[in-house]
C-alpha atoms as a PDB file:
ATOM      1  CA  UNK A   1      -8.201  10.472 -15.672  1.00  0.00           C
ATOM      2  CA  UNK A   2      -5.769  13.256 -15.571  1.00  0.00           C
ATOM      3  CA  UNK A   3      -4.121  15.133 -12.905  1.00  0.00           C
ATOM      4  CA  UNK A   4      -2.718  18.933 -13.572  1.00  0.00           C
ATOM      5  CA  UNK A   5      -1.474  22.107 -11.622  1.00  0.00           C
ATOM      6  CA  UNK A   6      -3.678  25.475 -11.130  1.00  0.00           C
ATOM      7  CA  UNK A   7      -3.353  27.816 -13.984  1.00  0.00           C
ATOM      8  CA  UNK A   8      -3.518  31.753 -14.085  1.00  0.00           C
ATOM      9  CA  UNK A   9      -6.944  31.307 -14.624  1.00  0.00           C
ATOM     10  CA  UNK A  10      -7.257  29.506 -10.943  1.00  0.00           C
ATOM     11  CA  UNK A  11      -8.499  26.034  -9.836  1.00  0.00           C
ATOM     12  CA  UNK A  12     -11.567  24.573 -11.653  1.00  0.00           C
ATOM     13  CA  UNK A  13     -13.812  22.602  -9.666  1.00  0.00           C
ATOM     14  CA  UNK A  14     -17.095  20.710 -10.866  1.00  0.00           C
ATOM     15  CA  UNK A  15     -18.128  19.832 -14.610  1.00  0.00           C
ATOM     16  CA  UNK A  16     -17.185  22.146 -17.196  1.00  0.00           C
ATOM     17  CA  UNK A  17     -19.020  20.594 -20.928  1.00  0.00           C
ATOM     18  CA  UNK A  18     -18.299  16.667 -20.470  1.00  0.00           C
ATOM     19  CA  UNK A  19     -15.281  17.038 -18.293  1.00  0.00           C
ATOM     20  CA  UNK A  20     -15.509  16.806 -14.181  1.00  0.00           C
ATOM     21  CA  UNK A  21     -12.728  18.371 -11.936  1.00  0.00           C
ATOM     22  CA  UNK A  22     -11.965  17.966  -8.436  1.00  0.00           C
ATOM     23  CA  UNK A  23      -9.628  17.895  -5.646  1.00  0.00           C
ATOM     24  CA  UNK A  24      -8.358  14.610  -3.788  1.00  0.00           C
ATOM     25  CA  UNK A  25      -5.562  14.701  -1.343  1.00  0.00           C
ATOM     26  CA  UNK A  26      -4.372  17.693  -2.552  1.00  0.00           C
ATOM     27  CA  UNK A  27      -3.778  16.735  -6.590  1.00  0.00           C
ATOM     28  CA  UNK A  28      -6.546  18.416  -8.868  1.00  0.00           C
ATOM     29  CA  UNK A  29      -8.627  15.191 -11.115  1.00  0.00           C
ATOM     30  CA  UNK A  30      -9.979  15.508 -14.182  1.00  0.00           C
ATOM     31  CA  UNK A  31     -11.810  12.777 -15.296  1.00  0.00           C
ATOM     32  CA  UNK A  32     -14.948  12.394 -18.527  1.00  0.00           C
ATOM     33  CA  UNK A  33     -18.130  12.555 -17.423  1.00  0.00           C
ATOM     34  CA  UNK A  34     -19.689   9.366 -17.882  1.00  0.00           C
ATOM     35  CA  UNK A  35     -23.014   8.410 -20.026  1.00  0.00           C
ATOM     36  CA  UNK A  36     -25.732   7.104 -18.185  1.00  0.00           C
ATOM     37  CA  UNK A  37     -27.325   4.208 -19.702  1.00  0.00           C
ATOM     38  CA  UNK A  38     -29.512   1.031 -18.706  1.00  0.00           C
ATOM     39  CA  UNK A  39     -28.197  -0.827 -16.146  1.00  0.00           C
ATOM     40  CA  UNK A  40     -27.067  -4.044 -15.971  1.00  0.00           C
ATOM     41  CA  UNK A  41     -28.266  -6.590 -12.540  1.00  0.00           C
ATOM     42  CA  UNK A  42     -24.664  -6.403 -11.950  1.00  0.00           C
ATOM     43  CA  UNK A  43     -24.282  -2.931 -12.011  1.00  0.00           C
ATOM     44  CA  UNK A  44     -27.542  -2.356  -9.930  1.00  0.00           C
ATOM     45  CA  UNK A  45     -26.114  -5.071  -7.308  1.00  0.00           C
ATOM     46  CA  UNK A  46     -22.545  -2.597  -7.511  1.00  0.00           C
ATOM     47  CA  UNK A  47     -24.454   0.532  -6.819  1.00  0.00           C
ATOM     48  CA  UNK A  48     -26.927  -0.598  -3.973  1.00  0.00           C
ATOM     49  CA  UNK A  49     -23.599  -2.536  -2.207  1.00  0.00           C
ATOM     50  CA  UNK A  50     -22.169   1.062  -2.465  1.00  0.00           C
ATOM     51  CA  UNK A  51     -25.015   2.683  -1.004  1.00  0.00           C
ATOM     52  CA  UNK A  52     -25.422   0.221   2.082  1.00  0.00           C
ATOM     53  CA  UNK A  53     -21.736   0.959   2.655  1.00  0.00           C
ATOM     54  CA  UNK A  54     -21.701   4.474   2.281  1.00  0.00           C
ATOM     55  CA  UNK A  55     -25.076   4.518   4.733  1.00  0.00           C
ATOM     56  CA  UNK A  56     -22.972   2.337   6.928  1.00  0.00           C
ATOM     57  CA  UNK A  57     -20.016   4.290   7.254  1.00  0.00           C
ATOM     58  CA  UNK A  58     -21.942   8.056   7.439  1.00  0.00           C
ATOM     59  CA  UNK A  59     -22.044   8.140  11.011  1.00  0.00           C
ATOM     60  CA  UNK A  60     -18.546   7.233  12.004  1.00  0.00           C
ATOM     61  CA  UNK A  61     -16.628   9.148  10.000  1.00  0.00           C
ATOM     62  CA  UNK A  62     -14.768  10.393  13.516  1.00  0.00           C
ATOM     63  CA  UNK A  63     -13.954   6.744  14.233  1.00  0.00           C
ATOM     64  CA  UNK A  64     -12.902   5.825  10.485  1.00  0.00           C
ATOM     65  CA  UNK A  65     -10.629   8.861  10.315  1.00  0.00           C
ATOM     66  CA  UNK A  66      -8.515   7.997  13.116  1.00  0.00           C
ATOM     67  CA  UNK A  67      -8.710   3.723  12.543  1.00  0.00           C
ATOM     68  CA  UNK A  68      -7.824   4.347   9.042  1.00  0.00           C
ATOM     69  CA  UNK A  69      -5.839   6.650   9.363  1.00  0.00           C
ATOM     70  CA  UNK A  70      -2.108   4.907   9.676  1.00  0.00           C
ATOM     71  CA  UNK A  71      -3.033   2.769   6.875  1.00  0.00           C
ATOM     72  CA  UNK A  72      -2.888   5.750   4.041  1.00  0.00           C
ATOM     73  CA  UNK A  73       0.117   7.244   5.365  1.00  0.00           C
ATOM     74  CA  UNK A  74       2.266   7.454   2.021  1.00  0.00           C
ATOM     75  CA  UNK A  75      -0.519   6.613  -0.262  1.00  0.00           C
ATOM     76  CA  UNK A  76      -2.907   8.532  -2.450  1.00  0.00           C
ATOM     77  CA  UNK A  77      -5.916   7.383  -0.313  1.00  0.00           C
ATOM     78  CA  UNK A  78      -7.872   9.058   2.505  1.00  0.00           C
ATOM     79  CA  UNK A  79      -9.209   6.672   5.410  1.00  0.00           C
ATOM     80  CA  UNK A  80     -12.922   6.810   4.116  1.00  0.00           C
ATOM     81  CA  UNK A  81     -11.683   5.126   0.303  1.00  0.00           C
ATOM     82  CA  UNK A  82      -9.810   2.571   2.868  1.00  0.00           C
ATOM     83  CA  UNK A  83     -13.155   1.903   5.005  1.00  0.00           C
ATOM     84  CA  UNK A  84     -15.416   1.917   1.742  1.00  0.00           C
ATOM     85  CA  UNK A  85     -12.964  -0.546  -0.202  1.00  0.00           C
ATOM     86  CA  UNK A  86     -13.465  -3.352   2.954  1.00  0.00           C
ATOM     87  CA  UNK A  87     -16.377  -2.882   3.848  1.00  0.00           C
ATOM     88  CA  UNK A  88     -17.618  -2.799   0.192  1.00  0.00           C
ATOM     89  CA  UNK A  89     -16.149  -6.201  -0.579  1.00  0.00           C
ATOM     90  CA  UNK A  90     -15.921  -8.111   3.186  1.00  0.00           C
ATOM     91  CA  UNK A  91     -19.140  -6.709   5.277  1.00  0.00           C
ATOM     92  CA  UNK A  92     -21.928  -7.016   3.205  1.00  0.00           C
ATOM     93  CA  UNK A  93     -24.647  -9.668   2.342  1.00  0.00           C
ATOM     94  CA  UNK A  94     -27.096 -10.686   0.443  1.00  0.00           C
ATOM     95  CA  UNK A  95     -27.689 -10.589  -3.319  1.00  0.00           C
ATOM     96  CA  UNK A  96     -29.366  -7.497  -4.755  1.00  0.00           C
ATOM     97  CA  UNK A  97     -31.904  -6.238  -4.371  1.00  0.00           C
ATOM     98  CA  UNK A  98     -31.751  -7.522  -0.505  1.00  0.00           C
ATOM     99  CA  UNK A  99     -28.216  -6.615   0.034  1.00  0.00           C
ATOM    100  CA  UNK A 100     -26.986  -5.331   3.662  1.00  0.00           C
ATOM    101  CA  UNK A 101     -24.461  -5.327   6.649  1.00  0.00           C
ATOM    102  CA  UNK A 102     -22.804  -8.260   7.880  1.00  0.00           C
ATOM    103  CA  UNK A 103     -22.448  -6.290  11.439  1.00  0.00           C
ATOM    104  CA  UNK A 104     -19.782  -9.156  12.419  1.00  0.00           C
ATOM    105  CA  UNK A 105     -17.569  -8.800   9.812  1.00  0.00           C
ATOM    106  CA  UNK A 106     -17.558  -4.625  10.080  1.00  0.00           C
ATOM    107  CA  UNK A 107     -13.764  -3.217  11.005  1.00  0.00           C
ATOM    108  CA  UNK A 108     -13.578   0.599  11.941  1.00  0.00           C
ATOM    109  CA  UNK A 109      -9.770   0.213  12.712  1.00  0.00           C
ATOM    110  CA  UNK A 110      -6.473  -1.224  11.285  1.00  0.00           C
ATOM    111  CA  UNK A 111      -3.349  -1.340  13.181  1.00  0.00           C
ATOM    112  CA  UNK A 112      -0.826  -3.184  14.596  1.00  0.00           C
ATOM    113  CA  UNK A 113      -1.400  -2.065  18.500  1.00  0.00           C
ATOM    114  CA  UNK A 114      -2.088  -5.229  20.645  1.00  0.00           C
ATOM    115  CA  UNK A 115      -5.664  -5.621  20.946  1.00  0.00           C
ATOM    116  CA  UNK A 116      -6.987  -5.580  25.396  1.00  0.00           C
ATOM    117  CA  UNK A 117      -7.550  -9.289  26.661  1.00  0.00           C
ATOM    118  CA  UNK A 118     -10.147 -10.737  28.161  1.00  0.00           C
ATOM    119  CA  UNK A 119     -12.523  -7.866  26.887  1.00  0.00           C
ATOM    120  CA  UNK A 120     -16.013  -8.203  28.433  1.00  0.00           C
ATOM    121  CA  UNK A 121     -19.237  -6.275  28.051  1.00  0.00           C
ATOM    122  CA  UNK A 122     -22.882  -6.457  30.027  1.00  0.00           C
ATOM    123  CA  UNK A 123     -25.814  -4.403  29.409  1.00  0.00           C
ATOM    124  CA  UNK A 124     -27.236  -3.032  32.701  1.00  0.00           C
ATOM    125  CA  UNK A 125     -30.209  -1.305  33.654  1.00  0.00           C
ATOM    126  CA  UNK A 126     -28.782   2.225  32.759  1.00  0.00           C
ATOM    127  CA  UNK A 127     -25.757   1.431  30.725  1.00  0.00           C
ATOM    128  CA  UNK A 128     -23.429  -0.648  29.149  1.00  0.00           C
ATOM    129  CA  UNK A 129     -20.662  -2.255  31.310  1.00  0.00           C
ATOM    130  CA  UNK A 130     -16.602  -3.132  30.142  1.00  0.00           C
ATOM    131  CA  UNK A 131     -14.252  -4.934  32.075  1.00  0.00           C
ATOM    132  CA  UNK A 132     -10.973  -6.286  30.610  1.00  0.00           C
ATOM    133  CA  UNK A 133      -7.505  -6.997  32.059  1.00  0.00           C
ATOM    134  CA  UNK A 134      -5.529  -4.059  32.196  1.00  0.00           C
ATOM    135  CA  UNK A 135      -2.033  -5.521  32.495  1.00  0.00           C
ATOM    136  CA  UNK A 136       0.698  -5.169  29.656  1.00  0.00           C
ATOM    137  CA  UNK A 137       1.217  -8.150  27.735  1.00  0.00           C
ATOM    138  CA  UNK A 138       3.402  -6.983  24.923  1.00  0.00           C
ATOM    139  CA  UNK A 139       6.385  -4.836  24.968  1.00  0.00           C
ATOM    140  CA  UNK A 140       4.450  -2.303  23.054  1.00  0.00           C
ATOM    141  CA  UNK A 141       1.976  -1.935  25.342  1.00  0.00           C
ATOM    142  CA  UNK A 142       1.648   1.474  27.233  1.00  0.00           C
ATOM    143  CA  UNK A 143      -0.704   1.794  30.399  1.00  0.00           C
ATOM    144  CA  UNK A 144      -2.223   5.389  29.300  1.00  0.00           C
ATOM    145  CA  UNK A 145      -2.860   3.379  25.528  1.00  0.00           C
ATOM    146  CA  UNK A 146      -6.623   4.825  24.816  1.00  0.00           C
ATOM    147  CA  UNK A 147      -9.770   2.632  24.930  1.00  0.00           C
ATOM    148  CA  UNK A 148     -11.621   3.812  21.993  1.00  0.00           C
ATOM    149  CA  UNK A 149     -15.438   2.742  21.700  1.00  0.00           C
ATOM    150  CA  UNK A 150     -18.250   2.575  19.121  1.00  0.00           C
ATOM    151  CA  UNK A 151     -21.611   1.934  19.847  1.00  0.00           C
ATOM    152  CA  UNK A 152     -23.875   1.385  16.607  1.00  0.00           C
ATOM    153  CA  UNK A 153     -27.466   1.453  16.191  1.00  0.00           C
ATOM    154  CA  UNK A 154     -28.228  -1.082  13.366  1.00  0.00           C
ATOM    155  CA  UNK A 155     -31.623  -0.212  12.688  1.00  0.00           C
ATOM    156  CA  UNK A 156     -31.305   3.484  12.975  1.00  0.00           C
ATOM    157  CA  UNK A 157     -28.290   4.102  11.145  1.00  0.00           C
ATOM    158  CA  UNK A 158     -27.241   6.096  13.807  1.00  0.00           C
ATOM    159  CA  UNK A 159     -23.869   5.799  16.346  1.00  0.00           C
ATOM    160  CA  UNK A 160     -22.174   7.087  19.405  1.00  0.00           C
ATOM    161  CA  UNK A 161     -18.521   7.427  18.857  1.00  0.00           C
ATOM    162  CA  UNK A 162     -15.904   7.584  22.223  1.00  0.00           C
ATOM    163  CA  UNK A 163     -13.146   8.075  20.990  1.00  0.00           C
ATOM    164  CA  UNK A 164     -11.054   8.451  24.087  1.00  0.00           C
ATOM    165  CA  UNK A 165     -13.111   6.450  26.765  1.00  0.00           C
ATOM    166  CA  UNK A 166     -10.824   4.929  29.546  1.00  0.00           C
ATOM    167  CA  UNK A 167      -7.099   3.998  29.683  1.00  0.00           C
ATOM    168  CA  UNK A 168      -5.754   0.657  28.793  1.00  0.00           C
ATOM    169  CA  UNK A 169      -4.597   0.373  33.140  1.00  0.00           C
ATOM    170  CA  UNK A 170      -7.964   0.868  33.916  1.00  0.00           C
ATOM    171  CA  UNK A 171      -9.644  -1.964  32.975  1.00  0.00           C
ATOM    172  CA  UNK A 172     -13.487  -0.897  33.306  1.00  0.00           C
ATOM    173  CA  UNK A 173     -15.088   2.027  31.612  1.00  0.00           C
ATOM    174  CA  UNK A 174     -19.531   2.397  31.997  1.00  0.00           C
ATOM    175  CA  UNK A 175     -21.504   3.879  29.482  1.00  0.00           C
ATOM    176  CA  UNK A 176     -25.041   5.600  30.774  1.00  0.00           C
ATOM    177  CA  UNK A 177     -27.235   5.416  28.097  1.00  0.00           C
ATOM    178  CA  UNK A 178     -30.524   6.565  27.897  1.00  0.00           C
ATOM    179  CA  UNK A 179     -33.893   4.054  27.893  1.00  0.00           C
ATOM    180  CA  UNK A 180     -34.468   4.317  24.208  1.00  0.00           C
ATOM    181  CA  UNK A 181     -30.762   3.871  22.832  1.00  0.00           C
ATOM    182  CA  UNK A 182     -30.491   1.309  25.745  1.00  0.00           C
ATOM    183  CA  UNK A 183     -33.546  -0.678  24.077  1.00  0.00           C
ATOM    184  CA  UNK A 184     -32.531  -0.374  20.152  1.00  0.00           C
ATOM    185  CA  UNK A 185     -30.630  -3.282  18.665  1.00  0.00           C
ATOM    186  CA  UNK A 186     -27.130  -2.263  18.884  1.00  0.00           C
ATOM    187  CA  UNK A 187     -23.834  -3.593  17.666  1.00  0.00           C
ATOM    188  CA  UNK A 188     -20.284  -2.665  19.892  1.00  0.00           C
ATOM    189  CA  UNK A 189     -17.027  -2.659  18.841  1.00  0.00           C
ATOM    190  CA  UNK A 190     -13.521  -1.834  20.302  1.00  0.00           C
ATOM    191  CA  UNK A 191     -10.374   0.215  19.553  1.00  0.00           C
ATOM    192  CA  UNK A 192      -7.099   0.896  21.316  1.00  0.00           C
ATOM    193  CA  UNK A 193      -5.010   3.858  20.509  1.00  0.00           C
ATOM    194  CA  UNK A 194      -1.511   5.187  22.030  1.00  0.00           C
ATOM    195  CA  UNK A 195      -1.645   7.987  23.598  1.00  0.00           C
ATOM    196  CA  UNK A 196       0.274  10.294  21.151  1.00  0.00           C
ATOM    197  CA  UNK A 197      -1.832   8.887  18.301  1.00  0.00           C
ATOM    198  CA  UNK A 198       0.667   7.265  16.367  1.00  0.00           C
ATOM    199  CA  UNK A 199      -0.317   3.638  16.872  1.00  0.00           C
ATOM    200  CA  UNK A 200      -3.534   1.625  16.536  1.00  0.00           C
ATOM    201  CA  UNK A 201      -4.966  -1.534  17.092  1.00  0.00           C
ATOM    202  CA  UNK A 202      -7.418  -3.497  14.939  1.00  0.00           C
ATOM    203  CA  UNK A 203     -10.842  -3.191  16.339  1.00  0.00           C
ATOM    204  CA  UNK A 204     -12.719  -5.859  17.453  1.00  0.00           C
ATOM    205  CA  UNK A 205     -16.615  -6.908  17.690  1.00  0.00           C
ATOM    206  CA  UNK A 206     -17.803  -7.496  20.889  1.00  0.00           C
ATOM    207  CA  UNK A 207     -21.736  -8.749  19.537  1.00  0.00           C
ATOM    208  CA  UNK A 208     -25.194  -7.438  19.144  1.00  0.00           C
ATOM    209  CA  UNK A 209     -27.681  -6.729  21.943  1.00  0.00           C
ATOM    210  CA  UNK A 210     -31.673  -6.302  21.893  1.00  0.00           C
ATOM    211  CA  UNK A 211     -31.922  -8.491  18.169  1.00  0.00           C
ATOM    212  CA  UNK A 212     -35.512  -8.546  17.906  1.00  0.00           C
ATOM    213  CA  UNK A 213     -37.126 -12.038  16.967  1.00  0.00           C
ATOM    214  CA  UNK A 214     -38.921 -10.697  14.481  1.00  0.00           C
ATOM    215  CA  UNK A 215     -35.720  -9.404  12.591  1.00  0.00           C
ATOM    216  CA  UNK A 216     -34.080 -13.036  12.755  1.00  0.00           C
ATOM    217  CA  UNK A 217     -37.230 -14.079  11.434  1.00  0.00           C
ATOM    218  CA  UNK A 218     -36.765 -11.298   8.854  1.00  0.00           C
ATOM    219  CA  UNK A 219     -32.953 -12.222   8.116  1.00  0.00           C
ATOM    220  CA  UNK A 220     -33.890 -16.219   7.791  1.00  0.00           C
ATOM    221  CA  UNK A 221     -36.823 -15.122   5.073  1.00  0.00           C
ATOM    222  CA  UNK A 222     -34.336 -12.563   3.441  1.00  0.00           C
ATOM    223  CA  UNK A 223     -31.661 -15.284   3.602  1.00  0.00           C
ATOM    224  CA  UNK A 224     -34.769 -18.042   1.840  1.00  0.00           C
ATOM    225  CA  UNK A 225     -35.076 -14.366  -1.139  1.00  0.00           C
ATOM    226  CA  UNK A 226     -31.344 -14.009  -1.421  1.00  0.00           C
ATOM    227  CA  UNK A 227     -31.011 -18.079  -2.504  1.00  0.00           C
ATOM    228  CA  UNK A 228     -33.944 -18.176  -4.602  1.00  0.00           C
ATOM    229  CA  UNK A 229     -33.287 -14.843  -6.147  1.00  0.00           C
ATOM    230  CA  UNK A 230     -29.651 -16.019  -6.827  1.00  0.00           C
ATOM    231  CA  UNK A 231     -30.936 -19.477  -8.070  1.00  0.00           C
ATOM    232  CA  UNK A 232     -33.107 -17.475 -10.543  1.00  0.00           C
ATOM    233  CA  UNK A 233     -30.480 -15.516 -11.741  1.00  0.00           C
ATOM    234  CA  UNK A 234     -28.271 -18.900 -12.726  1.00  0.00           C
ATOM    235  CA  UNK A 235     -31.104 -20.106 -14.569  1.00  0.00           C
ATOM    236  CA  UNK A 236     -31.588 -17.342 -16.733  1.00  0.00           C
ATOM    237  CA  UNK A 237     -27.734 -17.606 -17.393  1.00  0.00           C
ATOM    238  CA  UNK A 238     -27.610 -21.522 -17.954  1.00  0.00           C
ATOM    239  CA  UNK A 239     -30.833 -20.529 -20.569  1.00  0.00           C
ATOM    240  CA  UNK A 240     -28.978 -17.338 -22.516  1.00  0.00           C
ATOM    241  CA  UNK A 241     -25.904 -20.310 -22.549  1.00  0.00           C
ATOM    242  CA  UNK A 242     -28.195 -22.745 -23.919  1.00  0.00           C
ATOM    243  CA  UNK A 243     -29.624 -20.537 -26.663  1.00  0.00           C
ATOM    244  CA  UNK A 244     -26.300 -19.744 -28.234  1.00  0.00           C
ATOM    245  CA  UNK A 245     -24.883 -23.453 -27.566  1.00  0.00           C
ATOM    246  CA  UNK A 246     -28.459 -25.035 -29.475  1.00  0.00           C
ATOM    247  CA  UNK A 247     -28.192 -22.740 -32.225  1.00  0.00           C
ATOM    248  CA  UNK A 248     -24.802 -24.312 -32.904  1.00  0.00           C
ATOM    249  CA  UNK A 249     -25.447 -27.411 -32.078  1.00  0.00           C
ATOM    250  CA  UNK A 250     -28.210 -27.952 -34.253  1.00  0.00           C
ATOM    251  CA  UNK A 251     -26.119 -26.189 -37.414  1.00  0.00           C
ATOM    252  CA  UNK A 252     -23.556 -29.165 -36.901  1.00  0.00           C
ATOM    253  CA  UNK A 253     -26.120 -31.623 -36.373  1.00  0.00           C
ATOM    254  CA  UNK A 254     -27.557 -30.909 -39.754  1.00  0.00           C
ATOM    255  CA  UNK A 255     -24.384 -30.972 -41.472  1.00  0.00           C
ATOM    256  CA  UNK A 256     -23.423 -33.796 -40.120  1.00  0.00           C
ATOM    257  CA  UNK A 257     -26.758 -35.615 -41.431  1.00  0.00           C
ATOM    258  CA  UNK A 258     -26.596 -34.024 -44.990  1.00  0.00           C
ATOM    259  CA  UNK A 259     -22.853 -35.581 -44.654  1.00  0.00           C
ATOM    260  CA  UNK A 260     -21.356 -32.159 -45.048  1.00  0.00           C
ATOM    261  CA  UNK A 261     -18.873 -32.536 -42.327  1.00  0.00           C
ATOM    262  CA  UNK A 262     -18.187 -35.953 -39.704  1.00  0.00           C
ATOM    263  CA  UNK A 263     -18.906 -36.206 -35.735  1.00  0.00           C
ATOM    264  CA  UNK A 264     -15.558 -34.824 -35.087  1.00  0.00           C
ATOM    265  CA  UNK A 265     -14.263 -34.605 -30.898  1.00  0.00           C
ATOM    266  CA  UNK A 266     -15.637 -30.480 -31.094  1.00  0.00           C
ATOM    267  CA  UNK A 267     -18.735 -32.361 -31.914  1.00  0.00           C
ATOM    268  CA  UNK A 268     -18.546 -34.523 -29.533  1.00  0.00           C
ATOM    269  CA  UNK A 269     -17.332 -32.233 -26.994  1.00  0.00           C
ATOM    270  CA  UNK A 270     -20.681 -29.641 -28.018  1.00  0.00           C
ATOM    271  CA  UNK A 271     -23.096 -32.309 -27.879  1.00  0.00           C
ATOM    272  CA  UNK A 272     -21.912 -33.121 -23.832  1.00  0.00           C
ATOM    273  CA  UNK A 273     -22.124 -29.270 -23.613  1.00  0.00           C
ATOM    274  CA  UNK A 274     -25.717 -28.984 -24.822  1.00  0.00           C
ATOM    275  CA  UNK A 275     -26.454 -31.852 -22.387  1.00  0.00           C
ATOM    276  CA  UNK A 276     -25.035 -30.458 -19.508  1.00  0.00           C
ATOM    277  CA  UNK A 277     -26.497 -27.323 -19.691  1.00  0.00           C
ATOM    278  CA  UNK A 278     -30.382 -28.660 -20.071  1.00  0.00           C
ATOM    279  CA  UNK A 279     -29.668 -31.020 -17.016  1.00  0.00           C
ATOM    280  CA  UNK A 280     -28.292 -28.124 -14.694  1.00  0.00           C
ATOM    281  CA  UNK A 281     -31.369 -25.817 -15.964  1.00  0.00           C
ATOM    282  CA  UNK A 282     -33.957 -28.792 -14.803  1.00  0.00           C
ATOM    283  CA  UNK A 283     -31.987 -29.717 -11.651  1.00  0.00           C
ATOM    284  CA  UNK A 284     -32.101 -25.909 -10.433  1.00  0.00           C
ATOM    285  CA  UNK A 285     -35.588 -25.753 -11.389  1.00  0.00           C
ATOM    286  CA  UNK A 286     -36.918 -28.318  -9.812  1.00  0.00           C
ATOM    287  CA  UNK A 287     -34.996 -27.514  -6.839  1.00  0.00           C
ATOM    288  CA  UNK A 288     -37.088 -23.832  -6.718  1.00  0.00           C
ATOM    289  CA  UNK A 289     -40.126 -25.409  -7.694  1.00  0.00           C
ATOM    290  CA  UNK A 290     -40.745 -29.372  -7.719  1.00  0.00           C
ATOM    291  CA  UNK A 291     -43.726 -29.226  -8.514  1.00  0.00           C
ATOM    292  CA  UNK A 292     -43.354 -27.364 -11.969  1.00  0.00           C
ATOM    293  CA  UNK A 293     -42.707 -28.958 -15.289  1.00  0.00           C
ATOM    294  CA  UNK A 294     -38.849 -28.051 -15.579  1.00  0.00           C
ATOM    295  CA  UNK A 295     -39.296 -28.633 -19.122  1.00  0.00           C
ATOM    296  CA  UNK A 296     -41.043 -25.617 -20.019  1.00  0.00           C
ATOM    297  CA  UNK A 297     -38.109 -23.707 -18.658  1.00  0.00           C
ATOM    298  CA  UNK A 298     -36.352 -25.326 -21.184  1.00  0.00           C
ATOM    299  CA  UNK A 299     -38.526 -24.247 -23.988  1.00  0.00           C
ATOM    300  CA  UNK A 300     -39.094 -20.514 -23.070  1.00  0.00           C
END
């Protein structure tokens, strides 16, 4: 990657032969077009974690900007790279292809503001409900600090954002909502934010309302794929193991009967190897399946 000024020609911007050029933070990139190829299971599991995260962050861009947004202050990095970089590596679940949110682990602001106490939330019949103790516990703390709110529809992908909802002194802000958003499984999280914008405090999860039974049916059976799946996937890397560590094996077994070399300790150390490896591939197996013959894994 390369980085260079405008020329009297003016700025390029897009792919020009095999080269790509863009704009970031104000420095112009040039970078080589990459070659697409067959992928890898790790590099499908990188590019479905990027699109859950990128799905997950689309609709709160307004919140990201500002709870990210001390954190790239003298850095080449805009809040959304920030947001994507967590969330990529500390909110998500699952092994591909079932990968997805971890809604309790999700942060949509860093900062060193001192979070509101005693934070409370109810759902009511029209609304959602906060109550939390608006006295100043810190020397930081500023009464008109701004209560910053975000409301997100899991299964809809969708979110409200209020971004300047009540004062820290007032210790209550309602939410009307209407009968359909009030019914959708929703996860809530809160912000505070001085009052010139300068300061910021983590966020925090508050929890989950209307979690249907079927979905935590759906998450415990997705949760029973991801294990299996995963349990799969060691097996058929214990086996490509195995197939390189027998082929050697039995070359230095057949030496060592022809009397071409001795049962040295790299032997030794080969044989316990090749041993290992066949007992982990028949413990794992019969662990999926007990009531297969684990050693046909063995010979395919």
């Amino acid at each position: 990657m390369a980085t260079f000024k405008s020329s009297p020609l003016g700025i390029p911007n897009g792919k020009i032969g095999d080269v790509i050029f863009y704009e970031r933070n104000g420095k112009l990139i040039c970078k080589q077009a990459g070659v697409p190829g067959s992928q890898t299971e790790l590099q499908k599991a990188n590019c479905q974690a990027m699109a859950v995260t990128t799905k997950l962050l689309s609709p709160i861009l307004k919140f990201i900007n500002i709870g990210f947004g001390q954190q790239v202050k003298g850095i080449d990095k805009n809040p959304h790279n920030l947001a994507v970089s967590y969330h990529k590596k500390h909110a998500l679940k699952g092994v591909y292809p079932n990968i997805r949110v971890d809604f309790t682990k999700v942060i949509v602001s860093q900062g060193e503001l001192a979070q509101i106490t005693d934070m409370k939330f109810r759902q009511t019949a029209t609304g959602l409900q906060f109550n939390w103790d608006p006295k100043l516990k810190f020397k930081a703390e500023e009464y008109d600090d701004q209560v910053m709110i975000l409301i997100y529809y899991t299964a809809r992908k969708k979110a409200d954002q209020y971004l300047n909802a009540a004062r820290r002194s007032e210790g209550a802000h309602f939410i009307a909502m209407d009968e359909e958003d009030l019914d959708s499984p929703l996860a809530v999280y809160i912000s505070l934010k001085s009052a010139d914008g300068a300061k910021i405090s983590d966020s925090m999860y508050l929890g989950m309302l209307n979690q249907p039974l079927e979905r935590l049916a759906m998450s415990a059976e997705m949760t029973a794929m991801d294990v299996k799946y995963e349990e799969k996937r060691k097996i058929n890397d214990l086996k490509s193991r195995l197939t390189q560590v027998t082929k050697l094996y039995i070359q230095q077994l057949t030496e060592i009967q022809k009397g071409e070399r001795i049962e040295d300790k790299a032997f030794i150390a080969l044989e316990a190897n090749y041993l290992t490896l066949k007992s982990s591939i028949r413990h794992i197996s019969e662990t999926l399946d007990p009531q297969k013959d684990s050693s046909k894994l063995l010979d395919n």
